[in-house]
PDB file of N, CA and C in Angstrom:
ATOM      1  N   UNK A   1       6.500  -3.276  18.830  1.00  0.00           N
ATOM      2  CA  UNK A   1       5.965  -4.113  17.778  1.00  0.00           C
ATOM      3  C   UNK A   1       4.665  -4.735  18.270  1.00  0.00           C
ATOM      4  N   UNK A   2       3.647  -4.621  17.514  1.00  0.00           N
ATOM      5  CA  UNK A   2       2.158  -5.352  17.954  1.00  0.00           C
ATOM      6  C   UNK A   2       2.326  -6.758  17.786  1.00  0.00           C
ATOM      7  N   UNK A   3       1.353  -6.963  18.984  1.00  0.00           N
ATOM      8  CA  UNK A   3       1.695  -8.622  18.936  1.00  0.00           C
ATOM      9  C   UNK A   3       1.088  -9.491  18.148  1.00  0.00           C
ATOM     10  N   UNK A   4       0.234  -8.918  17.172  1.00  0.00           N
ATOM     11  CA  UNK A   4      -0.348  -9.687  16.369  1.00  0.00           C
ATOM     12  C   UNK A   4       0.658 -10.042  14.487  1.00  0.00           C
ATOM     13  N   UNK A   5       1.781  -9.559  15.071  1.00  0.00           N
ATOM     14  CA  UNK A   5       2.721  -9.582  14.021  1.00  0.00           C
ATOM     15  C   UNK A   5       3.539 -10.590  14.788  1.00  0.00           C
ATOM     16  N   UNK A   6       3.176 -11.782  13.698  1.00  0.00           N
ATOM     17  CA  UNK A   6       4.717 -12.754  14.034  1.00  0.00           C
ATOM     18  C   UNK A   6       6.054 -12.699  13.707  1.00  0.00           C
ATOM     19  N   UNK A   7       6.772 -12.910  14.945  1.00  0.00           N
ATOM     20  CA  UNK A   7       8.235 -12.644  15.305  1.00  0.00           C
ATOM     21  C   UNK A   7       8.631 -12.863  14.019  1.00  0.00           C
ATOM     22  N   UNK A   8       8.942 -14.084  13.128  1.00  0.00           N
ATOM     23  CA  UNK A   8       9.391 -13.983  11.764  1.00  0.00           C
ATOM     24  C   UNK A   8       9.070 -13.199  11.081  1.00  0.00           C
ATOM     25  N   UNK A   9       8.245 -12.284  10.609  1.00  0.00           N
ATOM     26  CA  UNK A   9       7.566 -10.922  10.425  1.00  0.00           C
ATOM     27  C   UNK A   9       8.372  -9.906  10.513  1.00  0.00           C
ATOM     28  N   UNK A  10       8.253  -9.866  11.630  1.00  0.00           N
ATOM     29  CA  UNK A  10       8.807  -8.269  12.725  1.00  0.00           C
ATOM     30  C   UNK A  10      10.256  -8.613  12.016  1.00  0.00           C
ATOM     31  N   UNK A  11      10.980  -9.730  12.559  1.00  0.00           N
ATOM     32  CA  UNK A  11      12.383  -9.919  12.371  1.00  0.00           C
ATOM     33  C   UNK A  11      12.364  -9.081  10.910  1.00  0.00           C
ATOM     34  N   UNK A  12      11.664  -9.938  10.096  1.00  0.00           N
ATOM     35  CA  UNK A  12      12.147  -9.813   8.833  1.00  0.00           C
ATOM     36  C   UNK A  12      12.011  -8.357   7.733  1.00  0.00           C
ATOM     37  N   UNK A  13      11.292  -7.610   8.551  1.00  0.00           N
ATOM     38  CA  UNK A  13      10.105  -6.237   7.955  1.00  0.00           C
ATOM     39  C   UNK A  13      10.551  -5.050   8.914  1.00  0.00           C
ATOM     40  N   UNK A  14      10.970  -5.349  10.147  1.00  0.00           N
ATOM     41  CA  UNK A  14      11.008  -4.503  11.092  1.00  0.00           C
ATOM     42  C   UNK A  14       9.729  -3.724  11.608  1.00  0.00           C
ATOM     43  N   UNK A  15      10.025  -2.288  12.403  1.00  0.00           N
ATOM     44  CA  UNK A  15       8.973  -1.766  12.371  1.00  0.00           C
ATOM     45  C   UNK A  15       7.914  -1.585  11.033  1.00  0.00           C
ATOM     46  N   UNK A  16       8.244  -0.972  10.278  1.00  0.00           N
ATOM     47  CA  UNK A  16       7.526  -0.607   8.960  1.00  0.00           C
ATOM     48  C   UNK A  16       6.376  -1.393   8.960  1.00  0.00           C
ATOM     49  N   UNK A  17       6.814  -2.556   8.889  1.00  0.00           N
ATOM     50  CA  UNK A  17       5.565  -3.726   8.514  1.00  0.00           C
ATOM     51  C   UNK A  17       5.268  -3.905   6.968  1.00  0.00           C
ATOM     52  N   UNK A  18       6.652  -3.425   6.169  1.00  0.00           N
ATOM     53  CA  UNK A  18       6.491  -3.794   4.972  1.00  0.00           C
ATOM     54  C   UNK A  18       7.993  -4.029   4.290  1.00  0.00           C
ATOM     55  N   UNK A  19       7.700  -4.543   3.369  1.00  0.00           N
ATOM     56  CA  UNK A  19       9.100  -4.428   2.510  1.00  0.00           C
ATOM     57  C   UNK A  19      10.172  -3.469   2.258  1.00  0.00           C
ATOM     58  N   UNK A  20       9.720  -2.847   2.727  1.00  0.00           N
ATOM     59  CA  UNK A  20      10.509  -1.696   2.306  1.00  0.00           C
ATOM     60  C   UNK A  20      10.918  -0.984   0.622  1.00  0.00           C
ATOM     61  N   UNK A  21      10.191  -1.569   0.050  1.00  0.00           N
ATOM     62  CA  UNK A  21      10.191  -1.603  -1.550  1.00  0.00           C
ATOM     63  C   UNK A  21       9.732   0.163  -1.937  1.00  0.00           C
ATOM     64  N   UNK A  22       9.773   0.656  -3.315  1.00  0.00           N
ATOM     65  CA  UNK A  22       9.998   2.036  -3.856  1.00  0.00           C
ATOM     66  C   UNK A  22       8.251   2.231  -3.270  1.00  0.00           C
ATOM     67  N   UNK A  23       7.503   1.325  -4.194  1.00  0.00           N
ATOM     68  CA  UNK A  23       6.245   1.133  -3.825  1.00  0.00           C
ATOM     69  C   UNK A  23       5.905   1.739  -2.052  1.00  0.00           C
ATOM     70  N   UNK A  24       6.144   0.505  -1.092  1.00  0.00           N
ATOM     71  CA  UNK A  24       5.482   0.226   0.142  1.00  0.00           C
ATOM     72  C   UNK A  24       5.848   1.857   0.594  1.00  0.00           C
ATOM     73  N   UNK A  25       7.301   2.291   0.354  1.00  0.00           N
ATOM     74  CA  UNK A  25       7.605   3.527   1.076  1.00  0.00           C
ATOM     75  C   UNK A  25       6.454   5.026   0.360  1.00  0.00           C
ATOM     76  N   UNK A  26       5.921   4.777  -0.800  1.00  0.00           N
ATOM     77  CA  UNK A  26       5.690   5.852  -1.187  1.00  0.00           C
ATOM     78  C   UNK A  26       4.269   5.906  -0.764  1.00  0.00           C
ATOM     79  N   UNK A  27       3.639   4.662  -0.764  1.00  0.00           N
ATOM     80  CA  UNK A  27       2.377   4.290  -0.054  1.00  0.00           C
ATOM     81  C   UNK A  27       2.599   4.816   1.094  1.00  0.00           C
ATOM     82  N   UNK A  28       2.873   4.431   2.216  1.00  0.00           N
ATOM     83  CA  UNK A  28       3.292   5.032   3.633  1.00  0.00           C
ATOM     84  C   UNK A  28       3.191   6.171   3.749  1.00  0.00           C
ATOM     85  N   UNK A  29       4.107   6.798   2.627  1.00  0.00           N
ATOM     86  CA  UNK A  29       3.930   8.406   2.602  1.00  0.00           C
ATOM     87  C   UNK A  29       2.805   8.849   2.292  1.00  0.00           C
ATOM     88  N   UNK A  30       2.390   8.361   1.401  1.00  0.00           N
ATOM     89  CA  UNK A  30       1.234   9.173   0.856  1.00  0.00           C
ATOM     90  C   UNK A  30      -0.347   8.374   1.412  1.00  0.00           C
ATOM     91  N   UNK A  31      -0.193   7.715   2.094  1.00  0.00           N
ATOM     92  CA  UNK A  31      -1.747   6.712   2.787  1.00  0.00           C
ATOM     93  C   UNK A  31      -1.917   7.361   3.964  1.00  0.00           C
ATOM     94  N   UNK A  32      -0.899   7.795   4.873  1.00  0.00           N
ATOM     95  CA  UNK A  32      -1.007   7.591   6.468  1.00  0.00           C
ATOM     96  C   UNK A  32      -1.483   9.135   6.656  1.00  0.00           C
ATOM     97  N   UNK A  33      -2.346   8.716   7.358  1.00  0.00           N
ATOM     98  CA  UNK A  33      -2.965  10.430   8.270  1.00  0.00           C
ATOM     99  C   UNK A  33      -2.019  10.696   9.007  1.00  0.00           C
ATOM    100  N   UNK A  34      -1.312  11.937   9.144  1.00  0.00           N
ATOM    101  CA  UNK A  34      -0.388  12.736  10.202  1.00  0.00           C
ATOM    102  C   UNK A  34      -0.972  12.480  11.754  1.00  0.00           C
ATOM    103  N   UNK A  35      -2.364  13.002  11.287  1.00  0.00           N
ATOM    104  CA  UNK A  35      -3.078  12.778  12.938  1.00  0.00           C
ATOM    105  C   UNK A  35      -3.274  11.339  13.965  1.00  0.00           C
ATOM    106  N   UNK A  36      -3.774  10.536  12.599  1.00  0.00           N
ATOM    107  CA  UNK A  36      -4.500   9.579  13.471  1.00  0.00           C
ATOM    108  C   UNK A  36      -3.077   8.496  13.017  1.00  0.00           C
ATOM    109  N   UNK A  37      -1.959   8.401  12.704  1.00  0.00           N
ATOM    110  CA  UNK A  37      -1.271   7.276  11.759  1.00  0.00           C
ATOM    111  C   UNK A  37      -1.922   6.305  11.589  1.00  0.00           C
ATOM    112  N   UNK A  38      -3.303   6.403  10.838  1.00  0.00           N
ATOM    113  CA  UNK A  38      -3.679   4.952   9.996  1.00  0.00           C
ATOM    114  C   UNK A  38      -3.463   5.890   8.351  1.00  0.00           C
ATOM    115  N   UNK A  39      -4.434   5.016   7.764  1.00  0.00           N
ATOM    116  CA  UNK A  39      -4.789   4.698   6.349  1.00  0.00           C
ATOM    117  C   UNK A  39      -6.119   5.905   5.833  1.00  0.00           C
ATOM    118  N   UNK A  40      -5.529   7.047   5.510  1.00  0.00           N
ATOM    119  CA  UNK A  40      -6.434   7.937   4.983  1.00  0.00           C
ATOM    120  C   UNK A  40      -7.144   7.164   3.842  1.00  0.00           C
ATOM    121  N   UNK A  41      -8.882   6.728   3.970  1.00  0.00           N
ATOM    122  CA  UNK A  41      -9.388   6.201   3.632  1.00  0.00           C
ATOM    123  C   UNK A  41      -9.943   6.834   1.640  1.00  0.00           C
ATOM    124  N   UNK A  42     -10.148   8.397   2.311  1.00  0.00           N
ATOM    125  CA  UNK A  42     -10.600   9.210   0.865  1.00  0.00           C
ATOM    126  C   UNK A  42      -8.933   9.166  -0.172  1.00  0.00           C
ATOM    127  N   UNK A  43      -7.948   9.236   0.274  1.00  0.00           N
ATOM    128  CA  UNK A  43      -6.283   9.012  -0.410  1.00  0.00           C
ATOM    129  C   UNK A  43      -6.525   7.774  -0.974  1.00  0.00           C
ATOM    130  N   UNK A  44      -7.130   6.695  -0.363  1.00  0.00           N
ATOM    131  CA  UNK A  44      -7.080   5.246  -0.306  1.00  0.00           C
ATOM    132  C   UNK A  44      -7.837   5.237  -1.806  1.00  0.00           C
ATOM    133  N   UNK A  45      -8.872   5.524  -2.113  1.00  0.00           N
ATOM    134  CA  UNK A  45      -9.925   5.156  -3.362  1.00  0.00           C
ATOM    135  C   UNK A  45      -9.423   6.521  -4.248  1.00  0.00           C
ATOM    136  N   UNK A  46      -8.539   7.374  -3.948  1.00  0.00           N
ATOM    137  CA  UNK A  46      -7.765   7.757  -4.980  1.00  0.00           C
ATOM    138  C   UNK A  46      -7.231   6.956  -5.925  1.00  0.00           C
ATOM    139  N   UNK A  47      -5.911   6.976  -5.008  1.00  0.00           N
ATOM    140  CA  UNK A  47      -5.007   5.621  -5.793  1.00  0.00           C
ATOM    141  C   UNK A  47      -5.723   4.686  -6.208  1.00  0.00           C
ATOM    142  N   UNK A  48      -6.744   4.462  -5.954  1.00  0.00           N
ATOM    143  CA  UNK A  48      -7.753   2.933  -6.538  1.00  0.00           C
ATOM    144  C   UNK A  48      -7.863   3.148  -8.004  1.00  0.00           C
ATOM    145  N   UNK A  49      -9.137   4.704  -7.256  1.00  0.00           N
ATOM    146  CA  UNK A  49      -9.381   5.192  -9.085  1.00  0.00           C
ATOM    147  C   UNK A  49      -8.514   5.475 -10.044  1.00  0.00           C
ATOM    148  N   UNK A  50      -7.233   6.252  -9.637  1.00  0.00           N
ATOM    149  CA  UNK A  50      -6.363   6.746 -10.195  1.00  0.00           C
ATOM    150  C   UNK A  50      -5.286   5.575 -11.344  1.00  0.00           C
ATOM    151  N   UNK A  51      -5.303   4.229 -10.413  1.00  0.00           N
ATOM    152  CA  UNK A  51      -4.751   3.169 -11.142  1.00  0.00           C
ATOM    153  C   UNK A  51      -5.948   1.831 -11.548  1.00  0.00           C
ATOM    154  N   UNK A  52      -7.438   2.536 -11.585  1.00  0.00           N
ATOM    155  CA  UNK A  52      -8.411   1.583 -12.406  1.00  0.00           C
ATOM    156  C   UNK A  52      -8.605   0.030 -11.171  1.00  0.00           C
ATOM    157  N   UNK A  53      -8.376   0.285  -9.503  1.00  0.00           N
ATOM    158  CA  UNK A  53      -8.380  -0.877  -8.887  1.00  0.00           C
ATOM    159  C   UNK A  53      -9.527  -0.626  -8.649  1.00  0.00           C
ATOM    160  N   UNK A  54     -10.227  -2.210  -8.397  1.00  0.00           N
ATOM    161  CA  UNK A  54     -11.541  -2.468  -8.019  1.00  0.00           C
ATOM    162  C   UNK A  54     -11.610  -2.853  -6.601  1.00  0.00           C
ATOM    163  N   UNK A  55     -11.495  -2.017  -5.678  1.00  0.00           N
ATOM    164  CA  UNK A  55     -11.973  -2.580  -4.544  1.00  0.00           C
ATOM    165  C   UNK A  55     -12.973  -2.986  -4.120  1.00  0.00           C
ATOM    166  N   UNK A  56     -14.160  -3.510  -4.688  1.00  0.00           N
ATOM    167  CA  UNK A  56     -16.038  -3.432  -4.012  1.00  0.00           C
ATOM    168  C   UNK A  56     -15.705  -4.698  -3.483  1.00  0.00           C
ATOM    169  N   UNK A  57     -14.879  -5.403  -3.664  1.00  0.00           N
ATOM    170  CA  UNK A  57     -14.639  -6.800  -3.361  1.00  0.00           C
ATOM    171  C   UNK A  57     -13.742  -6.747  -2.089  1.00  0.00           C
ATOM    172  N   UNK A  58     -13.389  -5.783  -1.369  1.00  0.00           N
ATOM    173  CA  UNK A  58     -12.526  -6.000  -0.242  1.00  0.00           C
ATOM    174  C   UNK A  58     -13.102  -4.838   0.776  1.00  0.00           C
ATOM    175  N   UNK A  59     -14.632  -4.871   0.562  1.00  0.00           N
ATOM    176  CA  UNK A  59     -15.241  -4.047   1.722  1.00  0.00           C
ATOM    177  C   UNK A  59     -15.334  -4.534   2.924  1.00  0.00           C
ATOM    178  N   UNK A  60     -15.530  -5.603   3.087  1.00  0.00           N
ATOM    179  CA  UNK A  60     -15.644  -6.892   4.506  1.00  0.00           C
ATOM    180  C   UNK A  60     -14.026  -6.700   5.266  1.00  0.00           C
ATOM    181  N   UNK A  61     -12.738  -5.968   4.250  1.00  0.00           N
ATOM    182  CA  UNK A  61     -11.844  -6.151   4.935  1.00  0.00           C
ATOM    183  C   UNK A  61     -11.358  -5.528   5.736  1.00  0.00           C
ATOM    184  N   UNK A  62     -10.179  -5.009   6.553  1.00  0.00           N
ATOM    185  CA  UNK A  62      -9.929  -4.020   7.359  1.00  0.00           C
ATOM    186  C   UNK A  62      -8.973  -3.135   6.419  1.00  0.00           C
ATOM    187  N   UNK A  63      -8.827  -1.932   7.178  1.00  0.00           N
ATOM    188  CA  UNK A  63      -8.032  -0.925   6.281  1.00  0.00           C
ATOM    189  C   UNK A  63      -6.622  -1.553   6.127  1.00  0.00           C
ATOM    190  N   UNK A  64      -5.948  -2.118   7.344  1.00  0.00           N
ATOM    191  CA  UNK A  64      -4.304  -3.043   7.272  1.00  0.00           C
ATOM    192  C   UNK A  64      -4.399  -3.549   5.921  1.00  0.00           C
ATOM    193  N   UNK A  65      -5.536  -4.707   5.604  1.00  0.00           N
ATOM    194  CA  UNK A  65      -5.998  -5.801   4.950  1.00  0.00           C
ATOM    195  C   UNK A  65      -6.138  -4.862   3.431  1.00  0.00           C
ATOM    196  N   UNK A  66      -6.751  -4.254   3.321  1.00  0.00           N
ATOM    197  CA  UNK A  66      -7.006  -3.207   2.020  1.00  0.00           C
ATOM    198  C   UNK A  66      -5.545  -2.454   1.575  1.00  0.00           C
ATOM    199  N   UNK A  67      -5.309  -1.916   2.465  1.00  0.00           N
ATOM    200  CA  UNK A  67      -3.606  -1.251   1.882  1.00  0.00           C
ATOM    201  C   UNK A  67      -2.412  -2.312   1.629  1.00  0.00           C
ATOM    202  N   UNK A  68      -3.046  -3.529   1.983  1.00  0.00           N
ATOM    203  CA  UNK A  68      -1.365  -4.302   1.922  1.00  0.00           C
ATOM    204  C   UNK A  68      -2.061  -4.990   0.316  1.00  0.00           C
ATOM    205  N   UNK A  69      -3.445  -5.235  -0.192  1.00  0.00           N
ATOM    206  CA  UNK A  69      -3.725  -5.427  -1.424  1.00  0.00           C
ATOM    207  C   UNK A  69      -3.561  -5.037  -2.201  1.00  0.00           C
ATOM    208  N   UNK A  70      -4.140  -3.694  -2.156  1.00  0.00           N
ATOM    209  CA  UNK A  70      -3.575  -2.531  -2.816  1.00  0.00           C
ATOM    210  C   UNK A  70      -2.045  -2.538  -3.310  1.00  0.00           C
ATOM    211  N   UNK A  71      -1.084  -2.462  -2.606  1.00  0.00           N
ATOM    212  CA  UNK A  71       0.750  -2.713  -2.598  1.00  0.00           C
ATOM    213  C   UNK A  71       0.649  -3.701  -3.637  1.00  0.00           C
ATOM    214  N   UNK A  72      -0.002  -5.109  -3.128  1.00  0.00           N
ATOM    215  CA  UNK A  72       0.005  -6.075  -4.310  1.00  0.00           C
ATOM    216  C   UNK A  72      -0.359  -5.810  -5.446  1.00  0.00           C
ATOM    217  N   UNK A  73      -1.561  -5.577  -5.744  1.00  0.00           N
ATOM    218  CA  UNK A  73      -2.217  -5.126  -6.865  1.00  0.00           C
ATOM    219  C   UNK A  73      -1.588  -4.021  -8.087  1.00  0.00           C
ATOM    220  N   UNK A  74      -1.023  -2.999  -6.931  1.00  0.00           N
ATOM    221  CA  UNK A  74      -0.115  -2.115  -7.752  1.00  0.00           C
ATOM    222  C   UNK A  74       1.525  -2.707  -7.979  1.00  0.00           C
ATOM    223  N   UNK A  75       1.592  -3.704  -6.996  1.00  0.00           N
ATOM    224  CA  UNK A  75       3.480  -4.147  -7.548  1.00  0.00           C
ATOM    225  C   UNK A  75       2.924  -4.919  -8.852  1.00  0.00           C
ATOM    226  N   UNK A  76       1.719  -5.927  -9.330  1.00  0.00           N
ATOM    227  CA  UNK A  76       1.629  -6.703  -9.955  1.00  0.00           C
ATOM    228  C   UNK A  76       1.389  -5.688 -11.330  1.00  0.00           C
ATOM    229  N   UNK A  77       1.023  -4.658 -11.271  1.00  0.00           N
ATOM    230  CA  UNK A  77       0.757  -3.697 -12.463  1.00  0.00           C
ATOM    231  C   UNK A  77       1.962  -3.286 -13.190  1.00  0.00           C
ATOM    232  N   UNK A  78       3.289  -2.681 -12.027  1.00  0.00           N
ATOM    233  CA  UNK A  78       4.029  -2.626 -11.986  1.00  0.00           C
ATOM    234  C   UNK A  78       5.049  -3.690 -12.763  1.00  0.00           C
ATOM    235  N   UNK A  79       5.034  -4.862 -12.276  1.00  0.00           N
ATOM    236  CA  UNK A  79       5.926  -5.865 -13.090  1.00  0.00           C
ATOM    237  C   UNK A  79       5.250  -6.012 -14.182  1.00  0.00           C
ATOM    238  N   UNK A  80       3.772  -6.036 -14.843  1.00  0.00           N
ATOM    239  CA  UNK A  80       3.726  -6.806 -16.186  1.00  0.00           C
ATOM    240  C   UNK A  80       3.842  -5.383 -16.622  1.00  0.00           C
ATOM    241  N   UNK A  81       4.631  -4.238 -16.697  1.00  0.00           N
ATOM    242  CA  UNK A  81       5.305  -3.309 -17.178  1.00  0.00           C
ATOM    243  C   UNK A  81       4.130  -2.083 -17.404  1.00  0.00           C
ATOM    244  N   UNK A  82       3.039  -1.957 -16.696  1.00  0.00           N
ATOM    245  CA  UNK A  82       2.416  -0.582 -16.376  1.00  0.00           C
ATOM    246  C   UNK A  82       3.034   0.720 -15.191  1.00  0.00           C
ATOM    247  N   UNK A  83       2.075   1.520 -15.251  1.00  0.00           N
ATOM    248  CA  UNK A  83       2.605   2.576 -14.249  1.00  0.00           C
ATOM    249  C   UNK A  83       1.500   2.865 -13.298  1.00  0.00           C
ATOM    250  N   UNK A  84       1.951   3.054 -12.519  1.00  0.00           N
ATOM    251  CA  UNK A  84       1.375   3.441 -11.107  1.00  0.00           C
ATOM    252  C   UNK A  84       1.088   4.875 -10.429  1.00  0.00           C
ATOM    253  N   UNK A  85       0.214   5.358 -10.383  1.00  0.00           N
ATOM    254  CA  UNK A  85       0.320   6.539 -10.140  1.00  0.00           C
ATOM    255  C   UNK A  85       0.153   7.067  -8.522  1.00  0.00           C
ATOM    256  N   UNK A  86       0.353   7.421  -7.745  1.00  0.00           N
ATOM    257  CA  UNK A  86       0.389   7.702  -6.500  1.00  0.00           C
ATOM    258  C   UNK A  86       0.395   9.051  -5.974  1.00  0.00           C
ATOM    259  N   UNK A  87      -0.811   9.991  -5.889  1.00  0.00           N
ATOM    260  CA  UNK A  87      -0.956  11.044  -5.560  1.00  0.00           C
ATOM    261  C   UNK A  87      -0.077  12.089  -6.751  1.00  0.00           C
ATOM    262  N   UNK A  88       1.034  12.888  -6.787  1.00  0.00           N
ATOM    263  CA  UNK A  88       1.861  13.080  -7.400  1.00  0.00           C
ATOM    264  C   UNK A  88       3.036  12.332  -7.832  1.00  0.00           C
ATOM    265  N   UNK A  89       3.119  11.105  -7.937  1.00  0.00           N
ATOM    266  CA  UNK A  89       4.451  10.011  -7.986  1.00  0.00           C
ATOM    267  C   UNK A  89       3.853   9.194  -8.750  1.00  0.00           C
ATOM    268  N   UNK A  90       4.738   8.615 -10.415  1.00  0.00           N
ATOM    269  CA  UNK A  90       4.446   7.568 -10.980  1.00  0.00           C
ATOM    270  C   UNK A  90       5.552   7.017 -10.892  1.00  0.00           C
ATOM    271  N   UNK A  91       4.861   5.452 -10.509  1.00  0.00           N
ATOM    272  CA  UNK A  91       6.273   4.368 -10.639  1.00  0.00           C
ATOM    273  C   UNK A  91       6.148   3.543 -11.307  1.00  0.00           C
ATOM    274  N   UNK A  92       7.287   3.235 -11.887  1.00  0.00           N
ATOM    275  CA  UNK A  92       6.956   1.942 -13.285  1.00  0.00           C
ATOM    276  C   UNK A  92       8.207   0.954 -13.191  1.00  0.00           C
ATOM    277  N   UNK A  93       8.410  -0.106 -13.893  1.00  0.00           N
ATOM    278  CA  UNK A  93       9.234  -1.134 -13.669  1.00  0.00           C
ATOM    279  C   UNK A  93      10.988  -0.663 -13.991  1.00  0.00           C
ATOM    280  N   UNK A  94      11.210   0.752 -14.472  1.00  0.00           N
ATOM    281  CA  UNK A  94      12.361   1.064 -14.912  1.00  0.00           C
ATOM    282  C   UNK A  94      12.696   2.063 -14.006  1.00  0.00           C
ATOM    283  N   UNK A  95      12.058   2.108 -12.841  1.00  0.00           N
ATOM    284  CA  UNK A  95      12.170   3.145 -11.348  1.00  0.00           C
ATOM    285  C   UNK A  95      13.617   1.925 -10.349  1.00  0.00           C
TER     286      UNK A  95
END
């Protein structure tokens, strides 16, 4: 576990570093480079375009910082009862 993740964190998230939600897992799957395990950046402004997100406003941030917005942005689409599209995978509030 990196140490820049606090122990209440880790405890609570485990490795993953996320919720574990339908969302965070399908992100994971479909974000992470095989090679390098980060955040395939060109996948990344897929899903942006694909679900109408505006990122120009989170260029200053890091890729961690951008994909965990993203999660937000798309759970919040998600609850006021839209769909989400994710490479080949749509998820919506009745998933």
């Amino acid at each position: 576990m990196p140490d820049v993740i606090d122990y209440k964190f880790a405890k609570k998230y485990g490795r993953s570093g996320n919720n574990g939600d339908d969302l965070a897992e399908v992100l994971s799957k479909y974000l992470t480079d095989p090679e390098t395990g980060k955040t395939d950046p060109i996948k990344f402004q897929k899903i942006a375009d694909a679900n109408m997100v505006a990122t120009s406003k989170w260029t200053h941030l890091n890729q961690g910082q951008k994909r965990m917005l993203m999660g937000n942005v798309l759970r919040g689409q998600i609850r006021r009862g839209g769909k989400v599209t994710i490479g080949e995978i749509t998820l919506d509030n009745k998933d």
